[in-house]
Protein backbone atom coordinates (compact mmCIF):
# COMPACT_ATOMS: atom_id res chain seq x y z
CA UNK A 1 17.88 -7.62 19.59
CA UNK A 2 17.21 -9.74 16.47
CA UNK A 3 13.62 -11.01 18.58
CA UNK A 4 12.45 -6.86 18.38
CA UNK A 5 13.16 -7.11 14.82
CA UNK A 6 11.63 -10.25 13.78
CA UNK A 7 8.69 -8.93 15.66
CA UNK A 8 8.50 -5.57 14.25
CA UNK A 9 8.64 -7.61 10.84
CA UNK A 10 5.97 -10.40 11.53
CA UNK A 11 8.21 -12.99 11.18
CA UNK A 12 9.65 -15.85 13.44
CA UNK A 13 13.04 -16.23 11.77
CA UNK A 14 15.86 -14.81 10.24
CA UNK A 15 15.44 -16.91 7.02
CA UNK A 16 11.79 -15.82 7.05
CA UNK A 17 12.77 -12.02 6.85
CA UNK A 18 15.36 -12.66 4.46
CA UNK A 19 12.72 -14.48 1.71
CA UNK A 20 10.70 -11.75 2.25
CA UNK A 21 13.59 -8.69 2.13
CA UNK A 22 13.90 -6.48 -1.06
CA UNK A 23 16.91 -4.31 -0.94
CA UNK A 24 18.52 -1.83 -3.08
CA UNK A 25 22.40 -1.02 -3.19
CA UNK A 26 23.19 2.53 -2.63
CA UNK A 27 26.09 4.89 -4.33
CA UNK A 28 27.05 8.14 -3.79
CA UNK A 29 28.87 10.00 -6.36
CA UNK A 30 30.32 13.60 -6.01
CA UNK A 31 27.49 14.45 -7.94
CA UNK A 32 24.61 11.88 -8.37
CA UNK A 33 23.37 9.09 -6.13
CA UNK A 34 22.93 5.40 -7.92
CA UNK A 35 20.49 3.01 -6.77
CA UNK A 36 20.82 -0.57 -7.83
CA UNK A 37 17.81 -2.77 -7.23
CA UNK A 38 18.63 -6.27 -6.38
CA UNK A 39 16.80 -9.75 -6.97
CA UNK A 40 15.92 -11.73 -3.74
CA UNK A 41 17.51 -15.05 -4.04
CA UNK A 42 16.32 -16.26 -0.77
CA UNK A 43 18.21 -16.99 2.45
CA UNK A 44 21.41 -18.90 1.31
CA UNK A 45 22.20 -17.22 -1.98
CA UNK A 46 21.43 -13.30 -0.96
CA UNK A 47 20.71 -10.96 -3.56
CA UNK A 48 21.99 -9.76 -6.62
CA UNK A 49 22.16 -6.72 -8.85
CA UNK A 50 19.81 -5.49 -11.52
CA UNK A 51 22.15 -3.69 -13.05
CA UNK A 52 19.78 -3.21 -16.21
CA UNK A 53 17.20 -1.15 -13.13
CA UNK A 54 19.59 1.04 -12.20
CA UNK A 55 18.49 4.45 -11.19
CA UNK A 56 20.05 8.23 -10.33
CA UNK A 57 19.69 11.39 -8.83
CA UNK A 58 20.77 14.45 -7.80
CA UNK A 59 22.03 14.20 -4.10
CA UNK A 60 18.82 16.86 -2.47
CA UNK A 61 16.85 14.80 -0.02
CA UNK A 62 13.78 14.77 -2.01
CA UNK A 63 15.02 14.04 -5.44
CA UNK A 64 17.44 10.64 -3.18
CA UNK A 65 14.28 10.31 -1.45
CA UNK A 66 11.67 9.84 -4.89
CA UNK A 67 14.13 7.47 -6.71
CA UNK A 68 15.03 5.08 -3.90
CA UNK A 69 11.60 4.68 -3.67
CA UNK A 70 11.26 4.09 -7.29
CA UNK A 71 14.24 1.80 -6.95
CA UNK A 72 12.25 -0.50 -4.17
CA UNK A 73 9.42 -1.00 -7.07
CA UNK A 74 12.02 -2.45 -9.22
CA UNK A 75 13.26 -4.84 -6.57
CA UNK A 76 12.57 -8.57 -6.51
């Protein structure tokens, strides 16, 4: 499973996909949706918040979709 993956991504390794990852934490409120983008502090350490990055939006698809995108720009 993980040799699809690491092929789909171009790499040979799990540590190689993680130094290369961004990634954004995701939280749904009754009424908003928080995205939290994260730092990339490589393959032993994981990542951690930007809490200062954070971004919201109404829960419709396109407004969740627009801002997690927006949120990936912001990741490191």
């Amino acid at each position: 499973m993980l040799d699809g993956l690491f092929l789909a991504a171009g790499v040979k390794s799990w540590a190689a996909l993680v130094r290369s990852a961004k990634s954004v934490d995701i939280e749904f409120g009754t009424n908003r949706v928080a995205f939290t983008p994260t730092r990339n502090l490589g393959p032993k350490e994981g990542f951690e918040q930007l809490t200062m990055k954070v971004r919201t939006s109404p829960p419709e698809r396109e407004a969740v979709g627009e801002t997690l995108l927006a949120a990936f720009t912001e990741a490191e």
